[in-house]
N, C-alpha and C. Protein backbone atom coordinates (compact mmCIF):
# COMPACT_ATOMS: atom_id res chain seq x y z
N UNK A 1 -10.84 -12.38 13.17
CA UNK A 1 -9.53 -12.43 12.56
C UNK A 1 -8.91 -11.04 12.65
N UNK A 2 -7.54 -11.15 12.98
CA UNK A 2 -6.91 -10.07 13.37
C UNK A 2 -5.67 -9.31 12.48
N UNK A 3 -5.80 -8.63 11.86
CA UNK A 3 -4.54 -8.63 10.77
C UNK A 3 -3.59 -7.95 11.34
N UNK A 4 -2.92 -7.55 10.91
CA UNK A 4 -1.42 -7.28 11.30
C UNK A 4 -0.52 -6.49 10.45
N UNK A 5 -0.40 -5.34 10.04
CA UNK A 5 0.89 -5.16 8.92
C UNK A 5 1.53 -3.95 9.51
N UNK A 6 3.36 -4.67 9.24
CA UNK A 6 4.29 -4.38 8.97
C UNK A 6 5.31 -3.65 7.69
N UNK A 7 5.61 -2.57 8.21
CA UNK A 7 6.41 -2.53 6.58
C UNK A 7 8.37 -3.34 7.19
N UNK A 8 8.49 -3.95 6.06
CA UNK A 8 9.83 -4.71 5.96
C UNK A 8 10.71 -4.26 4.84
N UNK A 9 11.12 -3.58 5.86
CA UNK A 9 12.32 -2.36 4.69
C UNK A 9 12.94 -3.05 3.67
N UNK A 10 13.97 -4.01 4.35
CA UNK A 10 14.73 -4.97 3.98
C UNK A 10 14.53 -5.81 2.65
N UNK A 11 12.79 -5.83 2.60
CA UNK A 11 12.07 -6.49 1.27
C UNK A 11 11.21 -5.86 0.74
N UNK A 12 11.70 -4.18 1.12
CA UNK A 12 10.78 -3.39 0.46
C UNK A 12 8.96 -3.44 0.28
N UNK A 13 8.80 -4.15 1.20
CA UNK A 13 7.02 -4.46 1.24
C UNK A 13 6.34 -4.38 2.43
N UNK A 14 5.06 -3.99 2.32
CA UNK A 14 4.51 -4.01 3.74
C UNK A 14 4.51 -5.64 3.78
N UNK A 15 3.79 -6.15 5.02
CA UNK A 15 3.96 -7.29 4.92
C UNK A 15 2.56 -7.31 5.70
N UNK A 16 1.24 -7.97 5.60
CA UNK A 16 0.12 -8.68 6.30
C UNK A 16 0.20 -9.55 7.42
N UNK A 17 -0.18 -9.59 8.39
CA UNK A 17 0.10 -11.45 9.13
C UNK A 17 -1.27 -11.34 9.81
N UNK A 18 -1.87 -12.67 9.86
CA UNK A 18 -2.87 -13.01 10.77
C UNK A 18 -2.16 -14.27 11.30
N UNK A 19 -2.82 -14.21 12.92
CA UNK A 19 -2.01 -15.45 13.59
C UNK A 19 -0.85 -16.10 13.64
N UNK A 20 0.24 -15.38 13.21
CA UNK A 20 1.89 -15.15 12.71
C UNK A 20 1.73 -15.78 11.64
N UNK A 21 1.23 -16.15 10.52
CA UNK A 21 1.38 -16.84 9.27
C UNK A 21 1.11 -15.17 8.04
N UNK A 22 1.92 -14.99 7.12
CA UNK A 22 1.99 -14.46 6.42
C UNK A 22 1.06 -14.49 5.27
N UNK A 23 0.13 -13.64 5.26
CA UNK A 23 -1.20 -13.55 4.46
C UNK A 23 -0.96 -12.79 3.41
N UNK A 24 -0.08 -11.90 3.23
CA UNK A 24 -0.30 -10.87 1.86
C UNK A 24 1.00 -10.00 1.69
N UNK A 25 1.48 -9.26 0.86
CA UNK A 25 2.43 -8.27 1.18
C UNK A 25 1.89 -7.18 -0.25
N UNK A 26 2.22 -6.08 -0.19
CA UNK A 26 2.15 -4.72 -1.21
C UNK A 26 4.09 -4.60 -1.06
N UNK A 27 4.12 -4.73 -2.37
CA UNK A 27 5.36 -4.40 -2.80
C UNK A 27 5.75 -2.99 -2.74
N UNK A 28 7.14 -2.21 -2.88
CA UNK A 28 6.71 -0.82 -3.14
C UNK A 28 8.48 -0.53 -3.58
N UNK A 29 8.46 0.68 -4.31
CA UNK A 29 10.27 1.20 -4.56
C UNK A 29 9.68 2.74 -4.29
N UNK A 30 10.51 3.04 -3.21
CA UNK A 30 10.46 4.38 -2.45
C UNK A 30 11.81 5.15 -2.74
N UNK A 31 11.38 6.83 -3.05
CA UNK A 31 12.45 7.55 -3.18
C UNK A 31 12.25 8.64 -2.32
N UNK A 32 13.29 9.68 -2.56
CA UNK A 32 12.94 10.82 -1.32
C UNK A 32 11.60 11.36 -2.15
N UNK A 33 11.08 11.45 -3.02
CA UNK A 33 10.20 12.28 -3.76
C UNK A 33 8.85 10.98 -3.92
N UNK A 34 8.94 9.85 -4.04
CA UNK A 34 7.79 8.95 -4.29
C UNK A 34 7.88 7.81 -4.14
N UNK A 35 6.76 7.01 -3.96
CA UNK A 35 6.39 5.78 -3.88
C UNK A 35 5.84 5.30 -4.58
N UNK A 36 6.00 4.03 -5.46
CA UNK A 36 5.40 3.18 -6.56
C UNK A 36 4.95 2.10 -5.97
N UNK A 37 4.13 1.63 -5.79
CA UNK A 37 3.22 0.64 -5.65
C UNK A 37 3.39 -0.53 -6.58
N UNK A 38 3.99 -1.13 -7.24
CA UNK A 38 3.93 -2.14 -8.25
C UNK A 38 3.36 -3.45 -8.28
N UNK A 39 3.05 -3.91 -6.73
CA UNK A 39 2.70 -5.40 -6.73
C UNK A 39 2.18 -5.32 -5.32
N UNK A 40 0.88 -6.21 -5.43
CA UNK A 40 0.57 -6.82 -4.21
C UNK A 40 -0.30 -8.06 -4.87
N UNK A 41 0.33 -8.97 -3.19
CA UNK A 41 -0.56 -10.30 -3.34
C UNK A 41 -1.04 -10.64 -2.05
N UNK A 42 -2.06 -11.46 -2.33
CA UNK A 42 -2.88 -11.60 -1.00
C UNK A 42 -3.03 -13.18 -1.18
N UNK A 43 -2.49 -14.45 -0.27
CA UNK A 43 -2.60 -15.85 0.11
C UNK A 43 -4.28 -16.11 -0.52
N UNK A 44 -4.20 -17.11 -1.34
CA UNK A 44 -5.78 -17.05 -1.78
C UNK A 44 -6.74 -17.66 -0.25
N UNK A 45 -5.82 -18.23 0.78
CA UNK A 45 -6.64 -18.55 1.83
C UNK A 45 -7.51 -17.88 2.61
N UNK A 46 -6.51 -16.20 2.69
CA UNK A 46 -7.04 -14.98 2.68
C UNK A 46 -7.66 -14.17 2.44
N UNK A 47 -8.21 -14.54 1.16
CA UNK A 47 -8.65 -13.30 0.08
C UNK A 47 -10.46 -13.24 0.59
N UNK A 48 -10.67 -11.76 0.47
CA UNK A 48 -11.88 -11.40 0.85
C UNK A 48 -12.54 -11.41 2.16
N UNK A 49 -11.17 -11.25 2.90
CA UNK A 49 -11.17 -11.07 4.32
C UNK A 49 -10.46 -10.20 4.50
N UNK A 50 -10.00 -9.21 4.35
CA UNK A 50 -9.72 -7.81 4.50
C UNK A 50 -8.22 -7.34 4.64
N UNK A 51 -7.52 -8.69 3.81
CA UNK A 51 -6.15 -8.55 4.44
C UNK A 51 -5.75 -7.46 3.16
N UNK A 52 -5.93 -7.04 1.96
CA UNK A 52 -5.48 -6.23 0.97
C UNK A 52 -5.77 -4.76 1.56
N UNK A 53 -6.94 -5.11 1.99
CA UNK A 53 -7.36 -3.30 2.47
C UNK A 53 -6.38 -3.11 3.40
N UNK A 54 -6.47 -3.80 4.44
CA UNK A 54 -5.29 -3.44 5.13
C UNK A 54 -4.01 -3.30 4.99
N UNK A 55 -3.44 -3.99 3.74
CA UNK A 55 -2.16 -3.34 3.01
C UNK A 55 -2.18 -2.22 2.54
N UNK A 56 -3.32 -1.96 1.61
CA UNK A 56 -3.60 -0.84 1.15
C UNK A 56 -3.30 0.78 2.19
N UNK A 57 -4.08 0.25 3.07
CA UNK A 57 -4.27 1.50 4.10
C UNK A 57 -2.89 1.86 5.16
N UNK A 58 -2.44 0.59 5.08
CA UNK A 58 -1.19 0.66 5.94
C UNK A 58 -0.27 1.26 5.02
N UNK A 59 0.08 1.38 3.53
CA UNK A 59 0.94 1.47 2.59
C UNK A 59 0.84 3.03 2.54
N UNK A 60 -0.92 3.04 2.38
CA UNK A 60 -1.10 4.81 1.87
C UNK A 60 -0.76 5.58 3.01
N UNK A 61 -1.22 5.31 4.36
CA UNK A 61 -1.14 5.80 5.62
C UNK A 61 0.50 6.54 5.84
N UNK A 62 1.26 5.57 5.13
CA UNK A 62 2.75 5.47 5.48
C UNK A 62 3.54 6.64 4.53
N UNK A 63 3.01 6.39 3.49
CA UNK A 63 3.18 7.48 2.80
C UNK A 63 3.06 8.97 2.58
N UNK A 64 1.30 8.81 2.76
CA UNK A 64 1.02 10.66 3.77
C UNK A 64 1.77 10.92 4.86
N UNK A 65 2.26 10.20 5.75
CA UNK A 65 3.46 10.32 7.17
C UNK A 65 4.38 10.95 5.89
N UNK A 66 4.89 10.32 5.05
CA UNK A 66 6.27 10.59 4.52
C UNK A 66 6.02 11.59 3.55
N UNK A 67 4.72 12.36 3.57
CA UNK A 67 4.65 13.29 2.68
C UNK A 67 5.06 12.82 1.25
N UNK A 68 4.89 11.81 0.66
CA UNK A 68 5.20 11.28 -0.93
C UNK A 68 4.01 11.24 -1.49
N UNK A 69 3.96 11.34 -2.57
CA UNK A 69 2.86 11.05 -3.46
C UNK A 69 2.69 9.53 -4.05
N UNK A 70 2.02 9.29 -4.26
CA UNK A 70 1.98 7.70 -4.61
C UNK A 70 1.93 7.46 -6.34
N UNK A 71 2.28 6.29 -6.62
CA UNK A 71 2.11 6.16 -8.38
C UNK A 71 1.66 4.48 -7.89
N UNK A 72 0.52 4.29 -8.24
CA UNK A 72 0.06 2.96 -7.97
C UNK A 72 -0.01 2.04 -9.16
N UNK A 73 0.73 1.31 -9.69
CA UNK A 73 0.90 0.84 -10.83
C UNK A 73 0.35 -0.77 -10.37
N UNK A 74 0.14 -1.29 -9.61
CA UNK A 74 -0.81 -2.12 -9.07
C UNK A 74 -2.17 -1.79 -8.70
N UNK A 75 -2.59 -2.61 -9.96
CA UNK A 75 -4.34 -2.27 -9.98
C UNK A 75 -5.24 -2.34 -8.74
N UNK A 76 -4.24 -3.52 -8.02
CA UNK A 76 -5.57 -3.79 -6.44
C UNK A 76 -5.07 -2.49 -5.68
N UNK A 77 -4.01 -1.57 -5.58
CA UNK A 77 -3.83 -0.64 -4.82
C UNK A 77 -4.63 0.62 -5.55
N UNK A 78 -4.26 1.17 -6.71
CA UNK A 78 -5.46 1.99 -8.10
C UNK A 78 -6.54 1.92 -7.85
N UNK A 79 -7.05 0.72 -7.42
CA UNK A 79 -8.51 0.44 -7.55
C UNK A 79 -9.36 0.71 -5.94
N UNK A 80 -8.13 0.34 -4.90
CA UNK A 80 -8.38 0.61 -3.61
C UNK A 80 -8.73 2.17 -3.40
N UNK A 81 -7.89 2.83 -4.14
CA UNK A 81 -7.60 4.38 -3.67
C UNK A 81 -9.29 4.54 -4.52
N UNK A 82 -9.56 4.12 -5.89
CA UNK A 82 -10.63 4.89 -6.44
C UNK A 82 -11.53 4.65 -5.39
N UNK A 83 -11.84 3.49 -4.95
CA UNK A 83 -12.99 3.30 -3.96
C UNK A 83 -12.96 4.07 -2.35
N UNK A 84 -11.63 4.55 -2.27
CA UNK A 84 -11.35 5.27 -0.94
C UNK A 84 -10.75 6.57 -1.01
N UNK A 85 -12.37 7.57 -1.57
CA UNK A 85 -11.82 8.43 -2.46
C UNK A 85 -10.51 9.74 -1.46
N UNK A 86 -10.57 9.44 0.17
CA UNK A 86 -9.69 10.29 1.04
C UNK A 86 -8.58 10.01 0.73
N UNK A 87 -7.94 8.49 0.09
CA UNK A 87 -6.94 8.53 -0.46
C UNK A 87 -5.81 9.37 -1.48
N UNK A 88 -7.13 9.72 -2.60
CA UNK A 88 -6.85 10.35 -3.77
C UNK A 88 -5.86 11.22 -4.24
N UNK A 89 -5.89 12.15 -2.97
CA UNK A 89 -5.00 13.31 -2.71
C UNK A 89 -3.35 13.32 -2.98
N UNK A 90 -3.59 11.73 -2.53
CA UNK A 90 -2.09 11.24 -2.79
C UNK A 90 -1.44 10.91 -4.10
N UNK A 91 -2.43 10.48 -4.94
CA UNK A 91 -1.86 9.98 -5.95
C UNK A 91 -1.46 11.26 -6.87
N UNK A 92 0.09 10.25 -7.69
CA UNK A 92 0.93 11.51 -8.20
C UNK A 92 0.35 11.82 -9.36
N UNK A 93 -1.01 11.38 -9.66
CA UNK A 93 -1.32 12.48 -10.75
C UNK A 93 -2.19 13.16 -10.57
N UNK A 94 -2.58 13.24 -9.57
CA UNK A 94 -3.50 14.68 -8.48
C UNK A 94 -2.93 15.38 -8.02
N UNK A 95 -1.56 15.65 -7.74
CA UNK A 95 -0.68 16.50 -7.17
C UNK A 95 0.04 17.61 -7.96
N UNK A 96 -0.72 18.62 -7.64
CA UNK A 96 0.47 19.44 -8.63
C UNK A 96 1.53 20.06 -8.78
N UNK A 97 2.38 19.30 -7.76
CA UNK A 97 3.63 19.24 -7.59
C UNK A 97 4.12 18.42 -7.17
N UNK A 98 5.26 17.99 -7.29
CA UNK A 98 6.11 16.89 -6.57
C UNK A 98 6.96 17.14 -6.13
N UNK A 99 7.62 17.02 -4.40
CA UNK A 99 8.69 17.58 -3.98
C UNK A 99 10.62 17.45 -4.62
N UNK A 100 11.11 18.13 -4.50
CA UNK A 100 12.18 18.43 -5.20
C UNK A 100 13.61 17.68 -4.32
């Protein structure tokens, strides 16, 4: 199984796909200074097949590009970063600063 993610500006979310059917999306509200994480869901057909990590990683990935710090107020993304501790760096309450 092959995942797939997209970020979709337009709906503000990354978006998952395996086999063009839409498996999951991570929500997000982006500013010039940060990214909030608030919601992700993953198709229960999906789940525990790797389609969240791969939101996860596609979301955080996108963000270190954009130099933002993250505020993950969605626990499956919180909980992703604790377990992926290279993430960490990002989150905005490890940072001791936030750009201006």
């Amino acid at each position: 199984m092959t995942v797939t993610v997209h970020d979709n500006p337009a709906q503000s979310r990354f978006e998952a796909e395996v086999d063009g059917r839409t498996a999951g999306f991570a929500e997000y509200l982006r500013s010039e200074n940060l990214v909030v994480f608030p919601h992700t869901l993953v198709d229960p057909a999906f789940e525990g097949q790797g389609v969240g990590g791969a939101l996860a990683r596609a979301a955080l990935d996108d963000a270190r590009g954009r130099a933002l710090p993250v505020l993950a107020t969605c626990p499956f993304i919180h909980g992703w970063m604790e377990r992926h501790p290279e993430y960490l760096d990002l989150a905005y309450e490890n940072r001791s600063q936030v750009r201006d």
